[in-house]
N, C-alpha and C. Protein backbone atom coordinates (compact mmCIF):
# COMPACT_ATOMS: atom_id res chain seq x y z
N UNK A 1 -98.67 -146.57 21.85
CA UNK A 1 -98.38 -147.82 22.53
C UNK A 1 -99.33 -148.89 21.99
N UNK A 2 -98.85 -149.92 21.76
CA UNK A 2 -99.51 -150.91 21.17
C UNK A 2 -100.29 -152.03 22.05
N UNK A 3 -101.29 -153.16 21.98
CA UNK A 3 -101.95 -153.10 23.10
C UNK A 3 -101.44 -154.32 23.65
N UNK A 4 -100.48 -155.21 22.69
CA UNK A 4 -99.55 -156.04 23.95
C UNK A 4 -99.05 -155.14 24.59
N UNK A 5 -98.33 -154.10 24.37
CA UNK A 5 -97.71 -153.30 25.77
C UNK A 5 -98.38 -153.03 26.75
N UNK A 6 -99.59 -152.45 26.46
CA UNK A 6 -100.41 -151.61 27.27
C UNK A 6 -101.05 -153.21 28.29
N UNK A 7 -101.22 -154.00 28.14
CA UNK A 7 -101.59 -155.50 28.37
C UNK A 7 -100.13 -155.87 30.09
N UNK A 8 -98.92 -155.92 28.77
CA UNK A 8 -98.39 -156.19 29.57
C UNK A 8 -97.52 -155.73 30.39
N UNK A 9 -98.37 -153.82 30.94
CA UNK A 9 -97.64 -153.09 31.50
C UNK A 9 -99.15 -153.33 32.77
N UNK A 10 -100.27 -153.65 32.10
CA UNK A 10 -101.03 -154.14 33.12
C UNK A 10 -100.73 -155.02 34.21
N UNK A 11 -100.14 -155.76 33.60
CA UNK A 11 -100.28 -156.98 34.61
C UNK A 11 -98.58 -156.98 35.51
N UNK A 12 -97.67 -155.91 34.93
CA UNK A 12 -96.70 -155.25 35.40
C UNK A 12 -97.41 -154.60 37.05
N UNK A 13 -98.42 -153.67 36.69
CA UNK A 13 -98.86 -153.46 37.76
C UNK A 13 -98.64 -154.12 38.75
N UNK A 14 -100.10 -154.68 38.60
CA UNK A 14 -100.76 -155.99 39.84
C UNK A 14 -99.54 -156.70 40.00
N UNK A 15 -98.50 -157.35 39.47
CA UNK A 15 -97.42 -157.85 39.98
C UNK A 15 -96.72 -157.34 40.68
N UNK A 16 -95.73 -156.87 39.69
CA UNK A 16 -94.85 -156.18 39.86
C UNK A 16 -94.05 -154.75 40.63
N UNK A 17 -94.90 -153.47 39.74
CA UNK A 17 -94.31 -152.48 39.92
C UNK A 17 -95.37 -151.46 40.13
N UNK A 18 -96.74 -151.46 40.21
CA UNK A 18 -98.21 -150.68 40.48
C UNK A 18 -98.38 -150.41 41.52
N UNK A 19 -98.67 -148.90 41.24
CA UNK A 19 -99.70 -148.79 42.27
C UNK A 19 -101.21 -147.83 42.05
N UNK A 20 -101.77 -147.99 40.62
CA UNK A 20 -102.45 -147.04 40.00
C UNK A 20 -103.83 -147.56 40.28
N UNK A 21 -103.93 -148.98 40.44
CA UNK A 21 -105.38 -149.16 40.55
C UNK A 21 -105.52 -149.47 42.30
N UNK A 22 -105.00 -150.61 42.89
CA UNK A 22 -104.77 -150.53 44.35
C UNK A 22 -103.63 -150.00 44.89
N UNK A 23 -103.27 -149.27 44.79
CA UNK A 23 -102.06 -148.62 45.82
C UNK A 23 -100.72 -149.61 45.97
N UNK A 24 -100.98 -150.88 45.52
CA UNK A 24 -100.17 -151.45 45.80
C UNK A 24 -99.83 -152.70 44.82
N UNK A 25 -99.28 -153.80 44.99
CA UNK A 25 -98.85 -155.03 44.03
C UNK A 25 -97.94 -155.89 44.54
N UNK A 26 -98.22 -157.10 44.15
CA UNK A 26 -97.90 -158.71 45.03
C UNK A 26 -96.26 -158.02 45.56
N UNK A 27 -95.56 -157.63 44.49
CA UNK A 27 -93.84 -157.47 45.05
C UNK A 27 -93.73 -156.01 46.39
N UNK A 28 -94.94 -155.18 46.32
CA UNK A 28 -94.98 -154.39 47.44
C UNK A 28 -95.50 -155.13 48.83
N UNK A 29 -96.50 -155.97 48.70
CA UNK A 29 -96.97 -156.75 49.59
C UNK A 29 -95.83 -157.96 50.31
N UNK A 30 -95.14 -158.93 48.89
CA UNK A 30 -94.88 -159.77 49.91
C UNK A 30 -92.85 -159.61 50.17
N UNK A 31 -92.13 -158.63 49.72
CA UNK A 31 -90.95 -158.81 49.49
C UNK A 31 -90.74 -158.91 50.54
N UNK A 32 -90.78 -157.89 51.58
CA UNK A 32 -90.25 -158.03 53.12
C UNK A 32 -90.87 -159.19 53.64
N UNK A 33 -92.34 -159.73 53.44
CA UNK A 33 -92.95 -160.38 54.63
C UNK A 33 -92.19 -161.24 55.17
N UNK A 34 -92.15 -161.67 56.21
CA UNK A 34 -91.61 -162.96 56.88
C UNK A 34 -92.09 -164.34 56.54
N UNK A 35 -92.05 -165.51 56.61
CA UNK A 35 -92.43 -166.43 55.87
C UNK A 35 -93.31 -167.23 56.93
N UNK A 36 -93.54 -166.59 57.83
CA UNK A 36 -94.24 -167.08 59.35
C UNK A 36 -95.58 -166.46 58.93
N UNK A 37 -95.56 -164.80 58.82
CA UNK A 37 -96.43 -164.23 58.60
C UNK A 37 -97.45 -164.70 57.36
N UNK A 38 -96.56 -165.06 56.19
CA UNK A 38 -96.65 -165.27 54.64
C UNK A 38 -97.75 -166.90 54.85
N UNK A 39 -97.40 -167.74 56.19
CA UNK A 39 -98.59 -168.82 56.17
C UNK A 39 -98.91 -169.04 57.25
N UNK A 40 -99.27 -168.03 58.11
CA UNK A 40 -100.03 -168.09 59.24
C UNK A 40 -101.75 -168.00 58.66
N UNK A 41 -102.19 -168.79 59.39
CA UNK A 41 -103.75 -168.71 59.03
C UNK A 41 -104.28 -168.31 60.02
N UNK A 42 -105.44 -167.55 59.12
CA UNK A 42 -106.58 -166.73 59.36
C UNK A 42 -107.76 -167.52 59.75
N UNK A 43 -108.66 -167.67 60.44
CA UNK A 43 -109.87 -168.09 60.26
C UNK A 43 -109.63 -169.34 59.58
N UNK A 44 -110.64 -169.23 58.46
CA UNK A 44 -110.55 -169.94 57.16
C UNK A 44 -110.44 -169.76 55.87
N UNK A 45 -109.50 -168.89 55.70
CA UNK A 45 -108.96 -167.91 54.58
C UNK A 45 -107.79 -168.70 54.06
N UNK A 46 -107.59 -168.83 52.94
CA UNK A 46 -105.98 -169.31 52.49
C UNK A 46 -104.86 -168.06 53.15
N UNK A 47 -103.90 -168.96 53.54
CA UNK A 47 -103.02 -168.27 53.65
C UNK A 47 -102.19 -167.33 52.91
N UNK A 48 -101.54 -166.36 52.57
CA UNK A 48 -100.84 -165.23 52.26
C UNK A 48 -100.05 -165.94 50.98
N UNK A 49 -99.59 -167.08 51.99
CA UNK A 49 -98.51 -168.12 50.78
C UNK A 49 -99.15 -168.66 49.74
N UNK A 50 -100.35 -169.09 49.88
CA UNK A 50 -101.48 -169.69 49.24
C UNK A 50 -101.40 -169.08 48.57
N UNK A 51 -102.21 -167.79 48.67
CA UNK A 51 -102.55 -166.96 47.60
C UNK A 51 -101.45 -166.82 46.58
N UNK A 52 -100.64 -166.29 47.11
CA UNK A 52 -99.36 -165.59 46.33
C UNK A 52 -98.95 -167.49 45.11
N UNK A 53 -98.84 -168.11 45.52
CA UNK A 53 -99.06 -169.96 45.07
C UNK A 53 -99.72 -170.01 44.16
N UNK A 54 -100.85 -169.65 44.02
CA UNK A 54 -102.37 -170.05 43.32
C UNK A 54 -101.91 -169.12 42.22
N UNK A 55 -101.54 -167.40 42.82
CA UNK A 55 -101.64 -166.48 41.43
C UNK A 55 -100.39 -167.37 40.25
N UNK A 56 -99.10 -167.45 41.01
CA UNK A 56 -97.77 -167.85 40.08
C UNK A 56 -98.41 -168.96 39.73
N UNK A 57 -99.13 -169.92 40.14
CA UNK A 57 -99.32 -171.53 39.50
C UNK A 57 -100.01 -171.00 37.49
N UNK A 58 -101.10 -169.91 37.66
CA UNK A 58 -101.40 -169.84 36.62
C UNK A 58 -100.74 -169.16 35.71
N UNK A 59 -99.88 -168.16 36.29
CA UNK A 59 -98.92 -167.26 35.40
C UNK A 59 -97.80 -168.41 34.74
N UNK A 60 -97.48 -169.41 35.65
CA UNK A 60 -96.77 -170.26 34.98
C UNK A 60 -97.10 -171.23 34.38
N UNK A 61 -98.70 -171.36 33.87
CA UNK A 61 -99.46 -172.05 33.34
C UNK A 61 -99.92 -171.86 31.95
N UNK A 62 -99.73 -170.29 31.98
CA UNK A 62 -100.40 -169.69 31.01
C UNK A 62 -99.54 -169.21 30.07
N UNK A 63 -97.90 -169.02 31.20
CA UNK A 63 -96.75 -168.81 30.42
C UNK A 63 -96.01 -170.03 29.44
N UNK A 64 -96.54 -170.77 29.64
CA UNK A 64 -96.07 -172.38 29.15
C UNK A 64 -96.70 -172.34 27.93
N UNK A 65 -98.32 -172.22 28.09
CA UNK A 65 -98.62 -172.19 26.62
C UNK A 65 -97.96 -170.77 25.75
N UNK A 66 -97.58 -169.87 26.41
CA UNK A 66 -96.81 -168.56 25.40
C UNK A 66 -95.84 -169.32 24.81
N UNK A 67 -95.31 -170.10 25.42
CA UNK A 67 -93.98 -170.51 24.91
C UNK A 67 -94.40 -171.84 24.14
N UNK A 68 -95.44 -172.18 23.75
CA UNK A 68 -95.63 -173.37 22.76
C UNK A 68 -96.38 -174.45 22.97
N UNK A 69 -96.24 -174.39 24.96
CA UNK A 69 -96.47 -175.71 25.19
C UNK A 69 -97.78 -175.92 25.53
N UNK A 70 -98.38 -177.20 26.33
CA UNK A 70 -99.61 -177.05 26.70
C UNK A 70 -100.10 -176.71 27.94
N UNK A 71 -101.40 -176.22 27.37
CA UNK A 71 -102.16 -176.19 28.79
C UNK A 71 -102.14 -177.36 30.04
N UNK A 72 -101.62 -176.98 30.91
CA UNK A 72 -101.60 -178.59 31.98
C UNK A 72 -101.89 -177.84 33.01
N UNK A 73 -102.16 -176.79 33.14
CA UNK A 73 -103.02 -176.45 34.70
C UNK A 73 -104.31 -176.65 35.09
N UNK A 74 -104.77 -177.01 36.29
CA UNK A 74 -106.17 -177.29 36.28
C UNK A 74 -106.61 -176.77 37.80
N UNK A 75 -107.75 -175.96 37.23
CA UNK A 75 -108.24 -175.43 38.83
C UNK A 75 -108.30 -175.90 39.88
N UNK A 76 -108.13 -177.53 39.35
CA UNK A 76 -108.50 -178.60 40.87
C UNK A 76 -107.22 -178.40 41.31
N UNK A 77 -106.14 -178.13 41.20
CA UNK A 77 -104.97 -178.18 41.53
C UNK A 77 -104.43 -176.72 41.63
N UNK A 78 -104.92 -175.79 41.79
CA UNK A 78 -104.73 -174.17 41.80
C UNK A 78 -103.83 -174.12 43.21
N UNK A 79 -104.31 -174.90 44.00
CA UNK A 79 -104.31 -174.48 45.35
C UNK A 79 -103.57 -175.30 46.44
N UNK A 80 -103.04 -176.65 45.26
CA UNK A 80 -102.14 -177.80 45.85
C UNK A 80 -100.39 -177.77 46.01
N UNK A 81 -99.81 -177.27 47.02
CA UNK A 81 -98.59 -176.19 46.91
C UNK A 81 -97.52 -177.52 48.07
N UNK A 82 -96.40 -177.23 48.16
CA UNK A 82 -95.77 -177.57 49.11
C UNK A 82 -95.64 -176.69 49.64
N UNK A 83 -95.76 -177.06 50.92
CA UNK A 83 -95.78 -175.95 52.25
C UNK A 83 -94.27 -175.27 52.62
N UNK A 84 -94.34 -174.04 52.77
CA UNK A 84 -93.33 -173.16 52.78
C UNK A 84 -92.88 -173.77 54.16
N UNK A 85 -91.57 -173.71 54.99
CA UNK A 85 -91.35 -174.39 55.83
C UNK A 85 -90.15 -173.23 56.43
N UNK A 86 -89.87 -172.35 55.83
CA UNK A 86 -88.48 -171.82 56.00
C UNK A 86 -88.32 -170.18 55.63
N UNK A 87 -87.49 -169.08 55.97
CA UNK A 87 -87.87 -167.61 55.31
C UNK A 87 -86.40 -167.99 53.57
N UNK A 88 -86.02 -169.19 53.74
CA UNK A 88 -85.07 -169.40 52.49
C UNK A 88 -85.89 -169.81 51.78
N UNK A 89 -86.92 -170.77 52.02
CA UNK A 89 -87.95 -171.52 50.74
C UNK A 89 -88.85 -170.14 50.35
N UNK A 90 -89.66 -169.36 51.46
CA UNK A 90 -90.54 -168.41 50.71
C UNK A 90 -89.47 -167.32 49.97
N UNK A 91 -88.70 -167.10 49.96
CA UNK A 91 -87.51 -166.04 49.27
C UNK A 91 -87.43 -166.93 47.80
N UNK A 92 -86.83 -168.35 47.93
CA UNK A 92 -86.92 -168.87 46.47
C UNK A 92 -88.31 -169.03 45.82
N UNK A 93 -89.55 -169.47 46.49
CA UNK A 93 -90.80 -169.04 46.12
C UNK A 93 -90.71 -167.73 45.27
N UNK A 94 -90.42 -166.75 45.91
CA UNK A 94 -91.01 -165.07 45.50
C UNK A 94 -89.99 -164.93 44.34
N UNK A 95 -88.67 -164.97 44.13
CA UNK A 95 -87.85 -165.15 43.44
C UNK A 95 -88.36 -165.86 41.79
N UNK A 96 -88.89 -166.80 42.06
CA UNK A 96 -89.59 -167.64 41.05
C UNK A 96 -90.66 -166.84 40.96
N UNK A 97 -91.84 -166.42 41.43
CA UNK A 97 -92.87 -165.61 41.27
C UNK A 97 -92.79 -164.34 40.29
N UNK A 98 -91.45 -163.95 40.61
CA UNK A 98 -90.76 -162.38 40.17
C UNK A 98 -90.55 -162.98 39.18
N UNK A 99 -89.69 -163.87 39.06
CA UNK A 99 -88.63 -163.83 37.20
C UNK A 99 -89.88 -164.14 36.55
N UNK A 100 -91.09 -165.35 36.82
CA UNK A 100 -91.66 -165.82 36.19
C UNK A 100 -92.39 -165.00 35.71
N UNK A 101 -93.05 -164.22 35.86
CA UNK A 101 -93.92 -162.77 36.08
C UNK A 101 -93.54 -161.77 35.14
N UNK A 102 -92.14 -161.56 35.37
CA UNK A 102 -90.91 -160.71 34.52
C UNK A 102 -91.05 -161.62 32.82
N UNK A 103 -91.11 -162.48 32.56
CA UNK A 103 -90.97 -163.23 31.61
C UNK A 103 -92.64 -163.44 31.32
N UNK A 104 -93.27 -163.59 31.79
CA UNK A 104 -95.07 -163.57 31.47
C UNK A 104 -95.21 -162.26 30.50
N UNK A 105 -94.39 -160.89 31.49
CA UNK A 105 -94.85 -159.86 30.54
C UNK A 105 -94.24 -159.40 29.64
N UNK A 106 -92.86 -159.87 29.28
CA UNK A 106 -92.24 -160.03 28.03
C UNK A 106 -92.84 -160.95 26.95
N UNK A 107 -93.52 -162.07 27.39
CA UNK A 107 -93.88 -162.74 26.18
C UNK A 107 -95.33 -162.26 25.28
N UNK A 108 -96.12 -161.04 26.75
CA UNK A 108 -96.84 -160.61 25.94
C UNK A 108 -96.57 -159.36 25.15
N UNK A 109 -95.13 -158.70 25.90
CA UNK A 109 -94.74 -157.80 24.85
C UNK A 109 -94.63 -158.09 23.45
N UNK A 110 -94.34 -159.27 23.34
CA UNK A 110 -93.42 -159.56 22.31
C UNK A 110 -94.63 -160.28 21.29
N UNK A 111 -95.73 -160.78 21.81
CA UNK A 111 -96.51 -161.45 21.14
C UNK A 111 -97.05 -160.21 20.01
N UNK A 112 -97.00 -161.06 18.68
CA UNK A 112 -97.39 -160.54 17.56
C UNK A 112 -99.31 -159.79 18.02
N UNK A 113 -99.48 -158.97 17.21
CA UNK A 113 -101.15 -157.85 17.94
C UNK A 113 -102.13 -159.00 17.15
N UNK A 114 -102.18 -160.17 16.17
CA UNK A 114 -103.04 -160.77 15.52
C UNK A 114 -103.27 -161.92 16.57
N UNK A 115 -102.30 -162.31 17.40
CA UNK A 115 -102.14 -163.38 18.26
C UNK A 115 -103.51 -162.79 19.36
N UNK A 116 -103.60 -161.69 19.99
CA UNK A 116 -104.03 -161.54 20.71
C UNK A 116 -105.92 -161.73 20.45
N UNK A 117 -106.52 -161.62 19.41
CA UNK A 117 -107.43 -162.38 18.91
C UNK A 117 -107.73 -163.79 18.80
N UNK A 118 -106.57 -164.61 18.95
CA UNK A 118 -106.26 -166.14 18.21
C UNK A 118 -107.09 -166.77 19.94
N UNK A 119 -107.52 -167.88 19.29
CA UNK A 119 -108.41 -168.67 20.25
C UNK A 119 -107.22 -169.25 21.25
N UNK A 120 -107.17 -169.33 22.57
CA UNK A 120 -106.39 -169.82 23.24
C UNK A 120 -106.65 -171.04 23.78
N UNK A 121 -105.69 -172.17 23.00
CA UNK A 121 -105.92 -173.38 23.17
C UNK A 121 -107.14 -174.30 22.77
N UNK A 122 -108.29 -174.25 23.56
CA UNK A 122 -109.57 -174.19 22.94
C UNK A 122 -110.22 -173.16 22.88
N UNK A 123 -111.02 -173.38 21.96
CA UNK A 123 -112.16 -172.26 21.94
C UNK A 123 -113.17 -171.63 23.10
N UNK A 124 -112.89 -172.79 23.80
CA UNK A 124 -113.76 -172.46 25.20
C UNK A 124 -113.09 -171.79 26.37
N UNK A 125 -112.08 -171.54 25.93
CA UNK A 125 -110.84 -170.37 26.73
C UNK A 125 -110.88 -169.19 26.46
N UNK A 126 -111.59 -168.65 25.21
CA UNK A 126 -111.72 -167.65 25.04
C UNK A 126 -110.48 -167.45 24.12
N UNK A 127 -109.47 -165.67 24.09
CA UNK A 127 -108.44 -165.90 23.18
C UNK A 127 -107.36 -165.48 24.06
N UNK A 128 -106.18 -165.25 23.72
CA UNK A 128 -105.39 -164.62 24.22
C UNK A 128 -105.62 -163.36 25.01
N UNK A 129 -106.32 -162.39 24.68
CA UNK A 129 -106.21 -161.32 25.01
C UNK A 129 -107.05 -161.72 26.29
N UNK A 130 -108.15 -162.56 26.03
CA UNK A 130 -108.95 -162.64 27.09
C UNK A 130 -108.50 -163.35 28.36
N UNK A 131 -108.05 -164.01 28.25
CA UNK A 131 -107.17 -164.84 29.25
C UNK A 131 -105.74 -163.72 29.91
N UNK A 132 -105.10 -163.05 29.06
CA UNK A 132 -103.51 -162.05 29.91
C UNK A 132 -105.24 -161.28 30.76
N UNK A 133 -106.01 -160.97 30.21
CA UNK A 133 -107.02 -159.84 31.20
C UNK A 133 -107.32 -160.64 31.94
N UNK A 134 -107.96 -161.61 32.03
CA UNK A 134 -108.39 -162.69 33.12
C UNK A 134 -107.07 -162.72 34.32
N UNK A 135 -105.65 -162.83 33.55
CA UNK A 135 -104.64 -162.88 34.70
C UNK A 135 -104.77 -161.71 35.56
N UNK A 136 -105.13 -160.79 34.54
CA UNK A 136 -104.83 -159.67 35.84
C UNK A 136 -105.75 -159.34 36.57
N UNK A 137 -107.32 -159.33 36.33
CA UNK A 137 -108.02 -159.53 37.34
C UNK A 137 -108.54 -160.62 38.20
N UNK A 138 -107.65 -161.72 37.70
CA UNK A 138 -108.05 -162.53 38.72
C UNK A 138 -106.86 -162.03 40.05
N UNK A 139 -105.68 -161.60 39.44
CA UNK A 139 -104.69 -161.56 40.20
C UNK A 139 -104.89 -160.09 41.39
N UNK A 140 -106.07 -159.25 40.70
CA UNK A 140 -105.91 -158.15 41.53
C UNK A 140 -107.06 -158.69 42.39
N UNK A 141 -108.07 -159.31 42.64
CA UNK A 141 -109.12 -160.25 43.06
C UNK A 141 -108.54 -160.62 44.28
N UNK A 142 -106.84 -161.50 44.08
CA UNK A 142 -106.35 -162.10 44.86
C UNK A 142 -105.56 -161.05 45.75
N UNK A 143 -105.13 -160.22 45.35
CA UNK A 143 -104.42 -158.70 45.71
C UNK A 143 -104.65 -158.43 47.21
N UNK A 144 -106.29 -157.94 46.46
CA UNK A 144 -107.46 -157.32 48.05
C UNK A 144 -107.25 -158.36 48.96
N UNK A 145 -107.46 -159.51 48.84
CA UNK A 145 -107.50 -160.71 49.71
C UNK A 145 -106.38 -160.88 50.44
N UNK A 146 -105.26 -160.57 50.08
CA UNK A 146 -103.26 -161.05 50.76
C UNK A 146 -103.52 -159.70 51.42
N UNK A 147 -103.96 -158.03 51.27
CA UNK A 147 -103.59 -156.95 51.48
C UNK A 147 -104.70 -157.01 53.17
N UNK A 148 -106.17 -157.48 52.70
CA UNK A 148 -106.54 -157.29 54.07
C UNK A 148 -106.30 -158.80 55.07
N UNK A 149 -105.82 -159.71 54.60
CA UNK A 149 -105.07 -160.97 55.43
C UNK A 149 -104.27 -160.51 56.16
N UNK A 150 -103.44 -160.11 55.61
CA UNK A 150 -102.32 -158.97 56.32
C UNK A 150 -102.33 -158.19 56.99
N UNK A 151 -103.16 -157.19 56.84
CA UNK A 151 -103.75 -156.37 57.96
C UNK A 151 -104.40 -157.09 58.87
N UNK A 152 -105.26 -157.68 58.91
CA UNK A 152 -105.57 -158.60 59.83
C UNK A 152 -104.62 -159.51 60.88
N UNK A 153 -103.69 -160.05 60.10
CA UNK A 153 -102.09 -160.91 61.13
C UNK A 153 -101.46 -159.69 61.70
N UNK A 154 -100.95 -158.64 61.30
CA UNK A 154 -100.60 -157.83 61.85
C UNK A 154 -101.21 -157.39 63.48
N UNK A 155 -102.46 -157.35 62.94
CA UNK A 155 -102.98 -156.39 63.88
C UNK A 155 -103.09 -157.09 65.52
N UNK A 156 -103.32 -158.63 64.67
CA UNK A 156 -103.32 -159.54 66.00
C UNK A 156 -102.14 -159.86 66.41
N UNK A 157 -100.96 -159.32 65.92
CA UNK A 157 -99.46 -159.75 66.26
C UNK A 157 -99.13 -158.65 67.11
């Protein structure tokens, strides 16, 4: 197996279809949730929706430059979402989360193994390879955080 695969069977995980490192992954966590549950707040914790927001903002950030274009995401804006209002808006949310996700890890299938060395964007990004790893642990980072939020709304519900 070559190590775009192995890359982008990683981040298959934590999305998608895992359960090897946490037991679980964003599409086990949020497919059923309710969209009440998905932005009810905690304390002072981002909400469920948040989170799940913040991870797709960069997958579709990062997927943009796969496909040619530029970098235009910016951390100041990670976290600036329109508010879910409906269980039809968080369904087209997750929907978009999924394909986008689905298509993140095809483009690193598909990315040539010399690419994954190549400086990403600037030099101060580090390269490709370093950044698909950055997705996935930032994304399993965010994982723990939606998994015990959840347990937490539950428990008080």
């Amino acid at each position: 197996m070559n190590n775009q695969t192995i890359l982008a069977n990683r981040f298959r995980e934590v999305i998608l279809n895992g359960t090897w490192i946490a037991n679980t992954n964003f599409r086990n966590e949020l497919e059923d949730l309710d969209w009440e549950i998905a932005t009810a707040k905690f304390q002072d914790f981002n909400t469920i929706a948040n989170l799940s927001q913040h991870i797709h903002y960069y997958i579709k950030g990062i997927k943009n430059v796969f496909l040619g274009g530029k970098l235009e995401i910016r951390d100041k804006y990670s976290f600036d979402f329109h508010e879910i209002k409906s269980q039809d808006e968080w369904k087209i949310f997750l929907n978009k989360f999924w394909d986008d996700s689905k298509e993140f890890a095809e483009l690193i299938e598909q990315m040539p193994e010399e690419r994954l060395n190549d400086k990403f964007v600037d030099e101060k990004y580090g390269t490709y390879s370093r950044n698909i790893e950055a997705m996935i642990e930032h994304s399993y980072y965010h994982l723990g955080q939606l998994v015990l939020i959840k347990k937490w709304l539950k428990k008080q519900s």
